[in-house]
PDB file of N, CA and C in Angstrom:
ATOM      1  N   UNK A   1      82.290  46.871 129.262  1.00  0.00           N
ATOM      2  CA  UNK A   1      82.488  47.607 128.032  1.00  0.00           C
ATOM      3  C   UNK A   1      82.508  49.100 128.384  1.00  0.00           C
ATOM      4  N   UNK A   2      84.006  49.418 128.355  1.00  0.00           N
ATOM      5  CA  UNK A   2      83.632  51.203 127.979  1.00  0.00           C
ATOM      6  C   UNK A   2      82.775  52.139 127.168  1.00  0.00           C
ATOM      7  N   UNK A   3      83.100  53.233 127.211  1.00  0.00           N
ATOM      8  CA  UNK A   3      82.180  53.872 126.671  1.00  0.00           C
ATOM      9  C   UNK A   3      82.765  54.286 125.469  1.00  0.00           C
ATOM     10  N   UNK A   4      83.810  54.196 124.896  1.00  0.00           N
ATOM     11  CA  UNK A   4      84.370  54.132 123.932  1.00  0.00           C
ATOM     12  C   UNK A   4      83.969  52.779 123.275  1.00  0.00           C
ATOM     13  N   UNK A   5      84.011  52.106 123.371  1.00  0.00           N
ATOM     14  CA  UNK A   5      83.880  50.912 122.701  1.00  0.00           C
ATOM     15  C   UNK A   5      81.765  50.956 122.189  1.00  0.00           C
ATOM     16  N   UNK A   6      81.659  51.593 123.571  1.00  0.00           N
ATOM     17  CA  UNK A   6      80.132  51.326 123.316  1.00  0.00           C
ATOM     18  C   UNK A   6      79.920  52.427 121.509  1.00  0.00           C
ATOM     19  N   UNK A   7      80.136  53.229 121.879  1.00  0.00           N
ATOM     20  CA  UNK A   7      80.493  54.322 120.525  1.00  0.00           C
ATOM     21  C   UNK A   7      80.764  53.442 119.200  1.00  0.00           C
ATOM     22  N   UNK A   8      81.694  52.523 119.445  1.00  0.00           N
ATOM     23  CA  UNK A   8      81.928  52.038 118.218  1.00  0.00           C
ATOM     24  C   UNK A   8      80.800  51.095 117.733  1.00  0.00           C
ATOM     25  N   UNK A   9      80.117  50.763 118.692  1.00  0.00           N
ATOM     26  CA  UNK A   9      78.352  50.055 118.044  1.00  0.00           C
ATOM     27  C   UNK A   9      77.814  51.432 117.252  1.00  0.00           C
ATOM     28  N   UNK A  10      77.531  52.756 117.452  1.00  0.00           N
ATOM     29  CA  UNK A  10      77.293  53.945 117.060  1.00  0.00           C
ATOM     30  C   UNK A  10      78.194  54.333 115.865  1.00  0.00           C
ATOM     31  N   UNK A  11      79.416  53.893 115.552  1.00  0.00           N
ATOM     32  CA  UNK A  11      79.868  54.036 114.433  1.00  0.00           C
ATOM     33  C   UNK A  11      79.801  53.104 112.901  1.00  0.00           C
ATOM     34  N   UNK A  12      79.466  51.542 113.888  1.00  0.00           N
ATOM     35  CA  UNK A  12      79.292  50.444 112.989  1.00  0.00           C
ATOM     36  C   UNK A  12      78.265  50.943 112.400  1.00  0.00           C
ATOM     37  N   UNK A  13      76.673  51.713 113.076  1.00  0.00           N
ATOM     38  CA  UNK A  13      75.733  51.780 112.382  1.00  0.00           C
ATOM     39  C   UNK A  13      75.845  53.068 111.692  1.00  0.00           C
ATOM     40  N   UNK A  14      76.549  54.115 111.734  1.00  0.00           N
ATOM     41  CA  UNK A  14      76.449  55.067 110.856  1.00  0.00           C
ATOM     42  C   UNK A  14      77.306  54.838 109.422  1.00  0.00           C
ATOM     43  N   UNK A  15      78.085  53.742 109.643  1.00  0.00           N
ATOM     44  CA  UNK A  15      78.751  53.454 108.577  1.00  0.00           C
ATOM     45  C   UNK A  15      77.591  52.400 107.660  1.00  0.00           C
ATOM     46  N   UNK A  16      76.786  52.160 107.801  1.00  0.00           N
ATOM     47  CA  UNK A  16      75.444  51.059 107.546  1.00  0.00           C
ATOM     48  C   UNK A  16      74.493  51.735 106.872  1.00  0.00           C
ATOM     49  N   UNK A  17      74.770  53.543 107.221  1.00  0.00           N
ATOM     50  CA  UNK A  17      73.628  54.467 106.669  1.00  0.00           C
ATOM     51  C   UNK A  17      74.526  55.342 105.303  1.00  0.00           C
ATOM     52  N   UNK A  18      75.708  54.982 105.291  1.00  0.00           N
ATOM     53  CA  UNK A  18      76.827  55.760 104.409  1.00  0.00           C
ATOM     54  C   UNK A  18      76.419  54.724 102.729  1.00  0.00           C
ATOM     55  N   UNK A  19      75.808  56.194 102.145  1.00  0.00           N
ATOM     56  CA  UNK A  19      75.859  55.199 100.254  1.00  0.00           C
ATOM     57  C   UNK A  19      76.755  54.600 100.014  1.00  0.00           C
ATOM     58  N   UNK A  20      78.255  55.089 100.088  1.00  0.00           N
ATOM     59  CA  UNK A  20      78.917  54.336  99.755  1.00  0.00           C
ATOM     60  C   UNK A  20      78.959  53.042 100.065  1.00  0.00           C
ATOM     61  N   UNK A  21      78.973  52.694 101.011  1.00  0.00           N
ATOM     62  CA  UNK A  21      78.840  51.466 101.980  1.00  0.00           C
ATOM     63  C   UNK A  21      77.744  50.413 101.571  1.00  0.00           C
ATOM     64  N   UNK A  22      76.461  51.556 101.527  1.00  0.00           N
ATOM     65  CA  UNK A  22      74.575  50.302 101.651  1.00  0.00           C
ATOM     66  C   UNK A  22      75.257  49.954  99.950  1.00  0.00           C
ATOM     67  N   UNK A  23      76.111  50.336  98.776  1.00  0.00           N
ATOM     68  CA  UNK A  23      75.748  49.899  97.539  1.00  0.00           C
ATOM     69  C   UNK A  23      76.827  49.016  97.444  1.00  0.00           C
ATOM     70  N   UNK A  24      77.756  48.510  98.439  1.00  0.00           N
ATOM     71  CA  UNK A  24      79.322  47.862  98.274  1.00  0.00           C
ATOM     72  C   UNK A  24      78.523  46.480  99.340  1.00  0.00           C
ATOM     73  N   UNK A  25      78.442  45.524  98.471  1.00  0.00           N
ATOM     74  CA  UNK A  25      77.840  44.163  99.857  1.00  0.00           C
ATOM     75  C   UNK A  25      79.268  43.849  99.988  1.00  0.00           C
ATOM     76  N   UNK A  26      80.477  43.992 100.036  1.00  0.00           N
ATOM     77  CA  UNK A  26      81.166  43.458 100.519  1.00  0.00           C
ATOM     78  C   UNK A  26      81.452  44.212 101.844  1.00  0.00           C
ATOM     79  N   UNK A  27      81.212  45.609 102.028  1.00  0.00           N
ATOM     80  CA  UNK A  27      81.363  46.667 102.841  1.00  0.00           C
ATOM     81  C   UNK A  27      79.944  45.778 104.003  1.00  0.00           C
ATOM     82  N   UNK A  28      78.859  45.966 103.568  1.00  0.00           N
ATOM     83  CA  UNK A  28      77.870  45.116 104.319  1.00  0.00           C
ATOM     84  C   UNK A  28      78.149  44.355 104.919  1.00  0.00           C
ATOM     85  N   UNK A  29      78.336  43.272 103.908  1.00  0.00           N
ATOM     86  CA  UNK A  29      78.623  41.885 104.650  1.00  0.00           C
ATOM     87  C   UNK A  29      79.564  41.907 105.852  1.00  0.00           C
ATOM     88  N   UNK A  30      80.380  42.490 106.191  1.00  0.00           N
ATOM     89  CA  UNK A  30      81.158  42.786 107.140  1.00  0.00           C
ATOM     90  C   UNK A  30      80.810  43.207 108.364  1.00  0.00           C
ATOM     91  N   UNK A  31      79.967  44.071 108.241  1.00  0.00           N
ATOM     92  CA  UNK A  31      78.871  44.638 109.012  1.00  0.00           C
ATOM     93  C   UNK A  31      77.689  43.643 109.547  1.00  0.00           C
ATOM     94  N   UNK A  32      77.119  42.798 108.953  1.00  0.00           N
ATOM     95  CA  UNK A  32      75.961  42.207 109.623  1.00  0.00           C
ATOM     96  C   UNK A  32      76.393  40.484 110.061  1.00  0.00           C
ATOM     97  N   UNK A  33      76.153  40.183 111.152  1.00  0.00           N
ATOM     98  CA  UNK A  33      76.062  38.801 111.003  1.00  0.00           C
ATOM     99  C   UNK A  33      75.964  37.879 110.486  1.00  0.00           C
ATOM    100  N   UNK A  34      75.943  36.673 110.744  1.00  0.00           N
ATOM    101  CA  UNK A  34      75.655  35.544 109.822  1.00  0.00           C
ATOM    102  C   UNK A  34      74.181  35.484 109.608  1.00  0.00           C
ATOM    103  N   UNK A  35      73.382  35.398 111.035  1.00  0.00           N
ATOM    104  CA  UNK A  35      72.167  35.223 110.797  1.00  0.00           C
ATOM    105  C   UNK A  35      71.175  36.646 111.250  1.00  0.00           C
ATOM    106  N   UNK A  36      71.805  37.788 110.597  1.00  0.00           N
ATOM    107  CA  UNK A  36      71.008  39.035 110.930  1.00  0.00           C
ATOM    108  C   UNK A  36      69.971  39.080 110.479  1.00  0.00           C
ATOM    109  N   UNK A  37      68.761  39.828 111.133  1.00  0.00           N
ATOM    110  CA  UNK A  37      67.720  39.566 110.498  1.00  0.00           C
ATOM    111  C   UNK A  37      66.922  41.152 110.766  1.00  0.00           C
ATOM    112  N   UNK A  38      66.367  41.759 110.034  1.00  0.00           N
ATOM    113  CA  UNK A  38      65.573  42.821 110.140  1.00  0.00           C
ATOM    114  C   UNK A  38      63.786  42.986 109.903  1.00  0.00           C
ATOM    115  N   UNK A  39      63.406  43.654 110.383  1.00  0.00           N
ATOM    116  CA  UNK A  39      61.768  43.922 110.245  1.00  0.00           C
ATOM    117  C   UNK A  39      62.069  45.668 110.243  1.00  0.00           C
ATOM    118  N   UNK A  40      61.629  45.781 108.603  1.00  0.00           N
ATOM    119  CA  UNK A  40      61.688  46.918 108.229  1.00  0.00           C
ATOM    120  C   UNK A  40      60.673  48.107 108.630  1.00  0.00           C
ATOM    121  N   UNK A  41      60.415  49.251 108.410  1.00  0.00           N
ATOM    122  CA  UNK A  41      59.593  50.156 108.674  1.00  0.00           C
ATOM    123  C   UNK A  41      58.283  49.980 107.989  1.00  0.00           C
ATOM    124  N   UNK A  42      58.159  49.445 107.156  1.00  0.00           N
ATOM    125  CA  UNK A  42      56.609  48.527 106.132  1.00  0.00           C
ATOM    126  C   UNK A  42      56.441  47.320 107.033  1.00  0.00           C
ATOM    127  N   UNK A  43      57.282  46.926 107.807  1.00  0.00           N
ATOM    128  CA  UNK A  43      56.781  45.514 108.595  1.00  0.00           C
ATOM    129  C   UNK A  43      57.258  44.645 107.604  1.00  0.00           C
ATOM    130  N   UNK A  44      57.981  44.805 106.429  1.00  0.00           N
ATOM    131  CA  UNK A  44      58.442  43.580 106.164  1.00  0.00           C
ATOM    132  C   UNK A  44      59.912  42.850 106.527  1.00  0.00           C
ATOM    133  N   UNK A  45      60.047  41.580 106.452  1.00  0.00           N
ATOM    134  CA  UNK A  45      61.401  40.954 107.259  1.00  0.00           C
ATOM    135  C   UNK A  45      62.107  40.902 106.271  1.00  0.00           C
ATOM    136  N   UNK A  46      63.171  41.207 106.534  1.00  0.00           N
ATOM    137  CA  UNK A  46      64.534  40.651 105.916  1.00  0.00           C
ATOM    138  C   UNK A  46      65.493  39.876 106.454  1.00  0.00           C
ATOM    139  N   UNK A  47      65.741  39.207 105.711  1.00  0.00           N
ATOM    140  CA  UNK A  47      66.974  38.015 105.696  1.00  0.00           C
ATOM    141  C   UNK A  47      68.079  38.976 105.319  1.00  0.00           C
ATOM    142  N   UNK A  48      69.776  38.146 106.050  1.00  0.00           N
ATOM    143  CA  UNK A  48      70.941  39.149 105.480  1.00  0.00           C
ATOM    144  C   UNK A  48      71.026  38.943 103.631  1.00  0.00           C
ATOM    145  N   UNK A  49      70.395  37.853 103.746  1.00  0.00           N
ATOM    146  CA  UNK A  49      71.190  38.028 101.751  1.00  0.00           C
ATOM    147  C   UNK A  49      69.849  38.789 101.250  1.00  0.00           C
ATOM    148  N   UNK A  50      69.191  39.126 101.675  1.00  0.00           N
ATOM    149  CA  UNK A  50      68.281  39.910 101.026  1.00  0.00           C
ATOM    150  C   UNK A  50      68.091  41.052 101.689  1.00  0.00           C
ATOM    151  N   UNK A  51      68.706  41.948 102.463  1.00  0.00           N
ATOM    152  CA  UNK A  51      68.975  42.870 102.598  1.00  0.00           C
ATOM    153  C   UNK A  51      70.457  43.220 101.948  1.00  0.00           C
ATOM    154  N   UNK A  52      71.283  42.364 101.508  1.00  0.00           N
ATOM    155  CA  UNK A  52      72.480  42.482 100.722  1.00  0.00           C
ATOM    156  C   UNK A  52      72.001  43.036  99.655  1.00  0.00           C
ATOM    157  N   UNK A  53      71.239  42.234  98.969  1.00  0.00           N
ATOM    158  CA  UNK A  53      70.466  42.336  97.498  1.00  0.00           C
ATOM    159  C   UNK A  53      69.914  44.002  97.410  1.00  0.00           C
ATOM    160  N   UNK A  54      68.648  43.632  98.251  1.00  0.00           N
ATOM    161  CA  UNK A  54      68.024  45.260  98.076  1.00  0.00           C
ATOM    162  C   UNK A  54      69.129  46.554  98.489  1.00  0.00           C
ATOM    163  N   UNK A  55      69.753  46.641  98.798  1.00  0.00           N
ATOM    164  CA  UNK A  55      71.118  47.475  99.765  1.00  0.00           C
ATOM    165  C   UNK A  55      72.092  47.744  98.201  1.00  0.00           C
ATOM    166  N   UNK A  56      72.292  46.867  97.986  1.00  0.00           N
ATOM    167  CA  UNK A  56      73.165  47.207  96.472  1.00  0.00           C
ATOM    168  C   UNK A  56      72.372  47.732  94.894  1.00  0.00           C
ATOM    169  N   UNK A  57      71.379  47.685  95.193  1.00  0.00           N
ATOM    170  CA  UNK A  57      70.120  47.928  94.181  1.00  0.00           C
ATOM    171  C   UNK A  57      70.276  49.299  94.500  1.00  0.00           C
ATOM    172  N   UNK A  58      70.019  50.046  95.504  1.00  0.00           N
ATOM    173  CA  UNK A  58      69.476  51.076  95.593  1.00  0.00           C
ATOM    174  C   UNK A  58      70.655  52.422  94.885  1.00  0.00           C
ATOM    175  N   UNK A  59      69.157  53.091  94.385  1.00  0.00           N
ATOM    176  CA  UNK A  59      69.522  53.883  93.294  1.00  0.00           C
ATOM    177  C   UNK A  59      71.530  55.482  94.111  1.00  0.00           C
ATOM    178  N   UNK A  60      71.781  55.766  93.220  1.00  0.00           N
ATOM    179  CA  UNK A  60      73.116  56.188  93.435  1.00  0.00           C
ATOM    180  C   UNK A  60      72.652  57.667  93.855  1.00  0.00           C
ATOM    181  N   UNK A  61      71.216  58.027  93.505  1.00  0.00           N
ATOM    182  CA  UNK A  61      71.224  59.646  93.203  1.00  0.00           C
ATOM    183  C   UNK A  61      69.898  59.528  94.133  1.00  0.00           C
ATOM    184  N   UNK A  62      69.999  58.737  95.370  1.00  0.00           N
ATOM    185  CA  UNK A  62      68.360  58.434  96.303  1.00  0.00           C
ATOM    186  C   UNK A  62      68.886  59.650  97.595  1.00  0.00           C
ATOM    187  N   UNK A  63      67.696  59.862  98.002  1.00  0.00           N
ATOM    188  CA  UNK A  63      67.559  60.850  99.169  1.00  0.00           C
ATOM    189  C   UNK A  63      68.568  60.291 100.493  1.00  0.00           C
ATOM    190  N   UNK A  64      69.213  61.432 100.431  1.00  0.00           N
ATOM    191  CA  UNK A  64      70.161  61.225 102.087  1.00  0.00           C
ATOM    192  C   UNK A  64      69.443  60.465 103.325  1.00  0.00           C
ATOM    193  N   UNK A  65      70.148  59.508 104.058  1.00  0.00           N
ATOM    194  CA  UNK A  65      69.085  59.845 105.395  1.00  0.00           C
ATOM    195  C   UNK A  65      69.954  60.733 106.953  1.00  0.00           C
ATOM    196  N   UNK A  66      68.505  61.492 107.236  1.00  0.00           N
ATOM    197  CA  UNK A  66      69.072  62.418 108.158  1.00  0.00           C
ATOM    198  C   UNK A  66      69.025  61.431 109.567  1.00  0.00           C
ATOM    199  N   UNK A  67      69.696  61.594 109.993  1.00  0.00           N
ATOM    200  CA  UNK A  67      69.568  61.399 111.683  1.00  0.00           C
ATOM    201  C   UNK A  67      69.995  62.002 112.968  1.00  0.00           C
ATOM    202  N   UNK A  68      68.856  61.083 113.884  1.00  0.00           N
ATOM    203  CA  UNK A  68      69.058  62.306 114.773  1.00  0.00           C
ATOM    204  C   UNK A  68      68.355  61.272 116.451  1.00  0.00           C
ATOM    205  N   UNK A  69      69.186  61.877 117.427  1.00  0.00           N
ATOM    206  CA  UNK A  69      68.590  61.107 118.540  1.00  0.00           C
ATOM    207  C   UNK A  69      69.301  59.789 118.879  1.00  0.00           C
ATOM    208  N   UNK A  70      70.659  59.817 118.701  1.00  0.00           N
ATOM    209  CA  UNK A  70      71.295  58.743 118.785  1.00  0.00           C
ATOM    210  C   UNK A  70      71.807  57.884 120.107  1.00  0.00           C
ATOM    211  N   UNK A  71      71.199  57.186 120.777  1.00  0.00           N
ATOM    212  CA  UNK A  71      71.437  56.296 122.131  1.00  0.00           C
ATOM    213  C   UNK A  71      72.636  55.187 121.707  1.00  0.00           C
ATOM    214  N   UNK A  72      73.107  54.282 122.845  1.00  0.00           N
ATOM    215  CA  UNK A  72      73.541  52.789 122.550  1.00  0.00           C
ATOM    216  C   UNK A  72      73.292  52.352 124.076  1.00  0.00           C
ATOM    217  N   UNK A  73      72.665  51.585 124.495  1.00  0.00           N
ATOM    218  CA  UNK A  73      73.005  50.875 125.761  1.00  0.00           C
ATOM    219  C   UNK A  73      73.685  49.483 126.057  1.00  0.00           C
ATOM    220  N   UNK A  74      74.658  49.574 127.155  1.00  0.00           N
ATOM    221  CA  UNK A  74      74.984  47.882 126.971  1.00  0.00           C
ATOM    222  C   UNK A  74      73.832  46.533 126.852  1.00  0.00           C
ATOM    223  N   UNK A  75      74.036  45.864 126.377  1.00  0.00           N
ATOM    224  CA  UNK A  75      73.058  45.062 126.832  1.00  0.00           C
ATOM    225  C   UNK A  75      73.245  43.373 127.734  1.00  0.00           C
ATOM    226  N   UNK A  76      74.613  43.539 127.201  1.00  0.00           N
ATOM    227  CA  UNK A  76      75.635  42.539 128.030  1.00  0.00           C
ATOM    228  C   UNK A  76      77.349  42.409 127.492  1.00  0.00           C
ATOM    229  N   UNK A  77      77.804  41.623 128.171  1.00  0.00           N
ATOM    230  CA  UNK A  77      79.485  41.889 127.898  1.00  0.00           C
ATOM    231  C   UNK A  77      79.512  42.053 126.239  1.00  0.00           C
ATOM    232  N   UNK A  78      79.015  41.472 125.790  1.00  0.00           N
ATOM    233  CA  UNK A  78      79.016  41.685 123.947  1.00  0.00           C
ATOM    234  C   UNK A  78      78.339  42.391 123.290  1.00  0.00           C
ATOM    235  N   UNK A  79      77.027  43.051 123.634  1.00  0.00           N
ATOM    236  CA  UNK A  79      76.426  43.700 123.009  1.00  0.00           C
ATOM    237  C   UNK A  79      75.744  44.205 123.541  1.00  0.00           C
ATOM    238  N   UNK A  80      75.306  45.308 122.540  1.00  0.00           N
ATOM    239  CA  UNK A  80      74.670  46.622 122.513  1.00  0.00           C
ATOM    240  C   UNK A  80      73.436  47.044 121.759  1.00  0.00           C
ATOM    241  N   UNK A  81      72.833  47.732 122.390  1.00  0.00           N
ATOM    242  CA  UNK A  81      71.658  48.386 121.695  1.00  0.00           C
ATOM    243  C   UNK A  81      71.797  50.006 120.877  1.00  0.00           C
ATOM    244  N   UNK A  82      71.222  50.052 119.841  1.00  0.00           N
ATOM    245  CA  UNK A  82      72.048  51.179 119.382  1.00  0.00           C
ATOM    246  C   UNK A  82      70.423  51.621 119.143  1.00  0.00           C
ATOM    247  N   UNK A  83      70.275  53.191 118.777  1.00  0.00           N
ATOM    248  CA  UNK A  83      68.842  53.733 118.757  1.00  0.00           C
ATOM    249  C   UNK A  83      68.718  54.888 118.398  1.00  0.00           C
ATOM    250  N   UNK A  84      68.535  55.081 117.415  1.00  0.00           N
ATOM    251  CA  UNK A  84      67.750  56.777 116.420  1.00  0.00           C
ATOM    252  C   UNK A  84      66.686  56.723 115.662  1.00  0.00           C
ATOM    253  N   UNK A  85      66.644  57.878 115.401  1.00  0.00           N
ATOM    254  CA  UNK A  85      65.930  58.457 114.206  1.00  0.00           C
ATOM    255  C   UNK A  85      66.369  58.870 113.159  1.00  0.00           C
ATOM    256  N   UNK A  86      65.845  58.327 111.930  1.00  0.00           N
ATOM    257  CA  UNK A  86      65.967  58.467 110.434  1.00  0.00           C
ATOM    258  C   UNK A  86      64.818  59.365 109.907  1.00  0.00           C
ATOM    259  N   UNK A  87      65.514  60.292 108.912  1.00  0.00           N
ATOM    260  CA  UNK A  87      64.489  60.839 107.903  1.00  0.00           C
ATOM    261  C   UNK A  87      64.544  60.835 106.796  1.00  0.00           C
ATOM    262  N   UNK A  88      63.921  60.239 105.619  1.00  0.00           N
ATOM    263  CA  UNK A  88      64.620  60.360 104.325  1.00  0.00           C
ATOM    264  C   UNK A  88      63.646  60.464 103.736  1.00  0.00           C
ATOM    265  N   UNK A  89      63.542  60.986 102.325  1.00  0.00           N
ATOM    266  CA  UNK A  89      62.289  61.233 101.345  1.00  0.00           C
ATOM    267  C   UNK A  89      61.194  61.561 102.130  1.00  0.00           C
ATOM    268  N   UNK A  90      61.070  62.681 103.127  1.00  0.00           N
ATOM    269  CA  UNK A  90      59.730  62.603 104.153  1.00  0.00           C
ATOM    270  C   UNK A  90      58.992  61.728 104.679  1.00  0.00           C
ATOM    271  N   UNK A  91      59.724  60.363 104.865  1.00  0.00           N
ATOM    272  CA  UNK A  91      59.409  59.687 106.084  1.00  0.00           C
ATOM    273  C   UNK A  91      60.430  59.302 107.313  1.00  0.00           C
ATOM    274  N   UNK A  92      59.970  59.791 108.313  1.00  0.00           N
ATOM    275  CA  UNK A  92      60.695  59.603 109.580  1.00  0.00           C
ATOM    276  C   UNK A  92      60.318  57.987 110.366  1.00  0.00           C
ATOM    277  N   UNK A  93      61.761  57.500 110.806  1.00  0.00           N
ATOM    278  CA  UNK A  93      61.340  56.309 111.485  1.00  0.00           C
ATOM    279  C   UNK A  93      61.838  55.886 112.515  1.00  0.00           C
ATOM    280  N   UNK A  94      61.881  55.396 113.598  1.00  0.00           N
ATOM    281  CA  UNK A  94      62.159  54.894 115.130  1.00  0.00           C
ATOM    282  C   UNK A  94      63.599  53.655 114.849  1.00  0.00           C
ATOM    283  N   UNK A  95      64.759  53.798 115.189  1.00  0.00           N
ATOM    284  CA  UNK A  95      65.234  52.462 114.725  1.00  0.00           C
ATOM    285  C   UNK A  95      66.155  52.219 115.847  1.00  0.00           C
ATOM    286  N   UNK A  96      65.848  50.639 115.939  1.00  0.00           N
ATOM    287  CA  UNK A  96      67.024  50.361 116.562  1.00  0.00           C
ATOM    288  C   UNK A  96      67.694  49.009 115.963  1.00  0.00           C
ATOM    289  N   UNK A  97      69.356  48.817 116.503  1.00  0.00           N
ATOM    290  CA  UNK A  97      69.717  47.357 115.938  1.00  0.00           C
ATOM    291  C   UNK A  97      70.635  47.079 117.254  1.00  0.00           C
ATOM    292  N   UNK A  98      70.501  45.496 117.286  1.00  0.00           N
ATOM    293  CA  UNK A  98      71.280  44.712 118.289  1.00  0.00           C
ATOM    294  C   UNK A  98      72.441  44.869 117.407  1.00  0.00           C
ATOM    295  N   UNK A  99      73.765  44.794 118.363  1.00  0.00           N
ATOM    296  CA  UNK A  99      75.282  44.661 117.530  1.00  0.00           C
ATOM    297  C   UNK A  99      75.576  43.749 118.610  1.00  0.00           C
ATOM    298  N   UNK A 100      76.800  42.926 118.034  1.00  0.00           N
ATOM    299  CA  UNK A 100      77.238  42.108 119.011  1.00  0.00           C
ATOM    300  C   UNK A 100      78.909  42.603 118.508  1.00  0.00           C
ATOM    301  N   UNK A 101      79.540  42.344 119.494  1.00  0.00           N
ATOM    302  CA  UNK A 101      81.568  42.381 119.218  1.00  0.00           C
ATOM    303  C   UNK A 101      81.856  40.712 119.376  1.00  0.00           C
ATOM    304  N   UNK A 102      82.573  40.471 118.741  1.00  0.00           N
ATOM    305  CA  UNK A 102      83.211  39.749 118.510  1.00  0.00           C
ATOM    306  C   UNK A 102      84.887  40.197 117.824  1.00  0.00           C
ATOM    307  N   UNK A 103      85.677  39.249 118.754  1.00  0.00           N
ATOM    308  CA  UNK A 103      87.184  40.235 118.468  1.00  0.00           C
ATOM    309  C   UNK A 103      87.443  40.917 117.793  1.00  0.00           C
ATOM    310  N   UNK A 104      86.582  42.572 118.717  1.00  0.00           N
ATOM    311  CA  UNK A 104      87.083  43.471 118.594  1.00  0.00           C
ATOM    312  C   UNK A 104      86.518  44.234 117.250  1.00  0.00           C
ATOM    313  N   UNK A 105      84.974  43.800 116.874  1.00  0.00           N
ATOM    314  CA  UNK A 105      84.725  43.867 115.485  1.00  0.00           C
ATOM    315  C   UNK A 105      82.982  43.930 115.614  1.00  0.00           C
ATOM    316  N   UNK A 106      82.037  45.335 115.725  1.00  0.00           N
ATOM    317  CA  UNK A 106      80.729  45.277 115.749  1.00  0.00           C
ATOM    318  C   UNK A 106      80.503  44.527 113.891  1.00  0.00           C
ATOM    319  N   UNK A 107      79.249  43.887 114.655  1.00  0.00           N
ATOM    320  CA  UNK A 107      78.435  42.765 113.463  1.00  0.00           C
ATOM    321  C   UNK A 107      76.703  43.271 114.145  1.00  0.00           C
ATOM    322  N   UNK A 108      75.748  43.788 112.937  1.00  0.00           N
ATOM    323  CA  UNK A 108      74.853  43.845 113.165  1.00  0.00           C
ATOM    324  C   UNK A 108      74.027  42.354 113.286  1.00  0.00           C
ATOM    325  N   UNK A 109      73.154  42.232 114.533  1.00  0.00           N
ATOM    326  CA  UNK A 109      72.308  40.753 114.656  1.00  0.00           C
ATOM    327  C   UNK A 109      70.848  41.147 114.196  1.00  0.00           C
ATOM    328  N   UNK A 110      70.519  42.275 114.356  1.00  0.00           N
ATOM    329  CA  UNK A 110      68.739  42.416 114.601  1.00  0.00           C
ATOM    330  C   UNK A 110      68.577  44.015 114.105  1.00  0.00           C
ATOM    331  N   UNK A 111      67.615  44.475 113.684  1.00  0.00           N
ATOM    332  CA  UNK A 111      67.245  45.593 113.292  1.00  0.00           C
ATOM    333  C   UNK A 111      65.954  45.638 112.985  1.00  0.00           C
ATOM    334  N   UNK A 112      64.951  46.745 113.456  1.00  0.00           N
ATOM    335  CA  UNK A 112      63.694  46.630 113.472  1.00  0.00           C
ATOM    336  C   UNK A 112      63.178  48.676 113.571  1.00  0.00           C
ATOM    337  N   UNK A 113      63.304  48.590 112.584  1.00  0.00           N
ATOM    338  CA  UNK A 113      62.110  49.875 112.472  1.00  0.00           C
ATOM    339  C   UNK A 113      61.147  50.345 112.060  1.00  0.00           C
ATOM    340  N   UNK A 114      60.409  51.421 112.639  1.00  0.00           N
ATOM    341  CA  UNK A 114      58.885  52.066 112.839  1.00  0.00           C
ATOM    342  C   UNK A 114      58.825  53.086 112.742  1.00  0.00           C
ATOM    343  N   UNK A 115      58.118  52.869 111.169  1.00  0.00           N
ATOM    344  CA  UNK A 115      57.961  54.631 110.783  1.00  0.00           C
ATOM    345  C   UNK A 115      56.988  55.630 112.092  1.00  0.00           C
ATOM    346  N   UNK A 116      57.377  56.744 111.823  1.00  0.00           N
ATOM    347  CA  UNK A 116      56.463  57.772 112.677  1.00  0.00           C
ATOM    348  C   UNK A 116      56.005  58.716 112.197  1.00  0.00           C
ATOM    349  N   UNK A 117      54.946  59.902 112.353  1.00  0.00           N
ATOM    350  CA  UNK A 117      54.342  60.860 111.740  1.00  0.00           C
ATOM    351  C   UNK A 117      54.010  60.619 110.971  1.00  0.00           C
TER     352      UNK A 117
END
């Protein structure tokens, strides 16, 4: 995997942090796997249809999130590790998500973040 391509794991997820996008589950759904699964910054898990759910809920006029510190490493011919920092409403958090390609198309598998400060 080039390094272009690796980028586009880095674009799948900034498009994941775009309002427009977290309030459109069809925009989502596109984005995450079949069986994606997350452990949020509270430690609680999410399932994809319930991160669909809460993702389209969220309010239209909610705090930006900033980021900053953005990595991806390969992790094998298909996927990648992607890795920043978020700040929103004054809490900052550690995140990373597995992406996998499949023709030619990042799908989030895993996501797990940890608030900090």
């Amino acid at each position: 995997m080039d390094a272009a391509e690796l980028n586009g794991a880095i674009a799948a997820e900034k498009r994941l942090l775009d309002p427009a996008v977290r309030r459109d589950p069809e925009a989502v759904s596109a984005l995450l796997d079949d069986d994606f699964t997350e452990i949020g910054q509270t430690g609680v898990s999410w399932t994809r249809a319930g991160i669909l759910e809460a993702l389209a809920a969220e309010p239209a006029d909610d705090a930006a999130i900033e980021t900053s510190g953005w990595t991806v490493r390969q992790i094998s011919p298909e996927l990648a590790l992607v890795g920043y920092e978020t700040s929103r409403g004054g809490i900052r958090a550690r995140r990373t998500t597995l992406w996998r390609r499949r023709a030619g198309s990042w799908r989030a598998v895993a996501h797990q973040a940890t608030r900090i400060g």
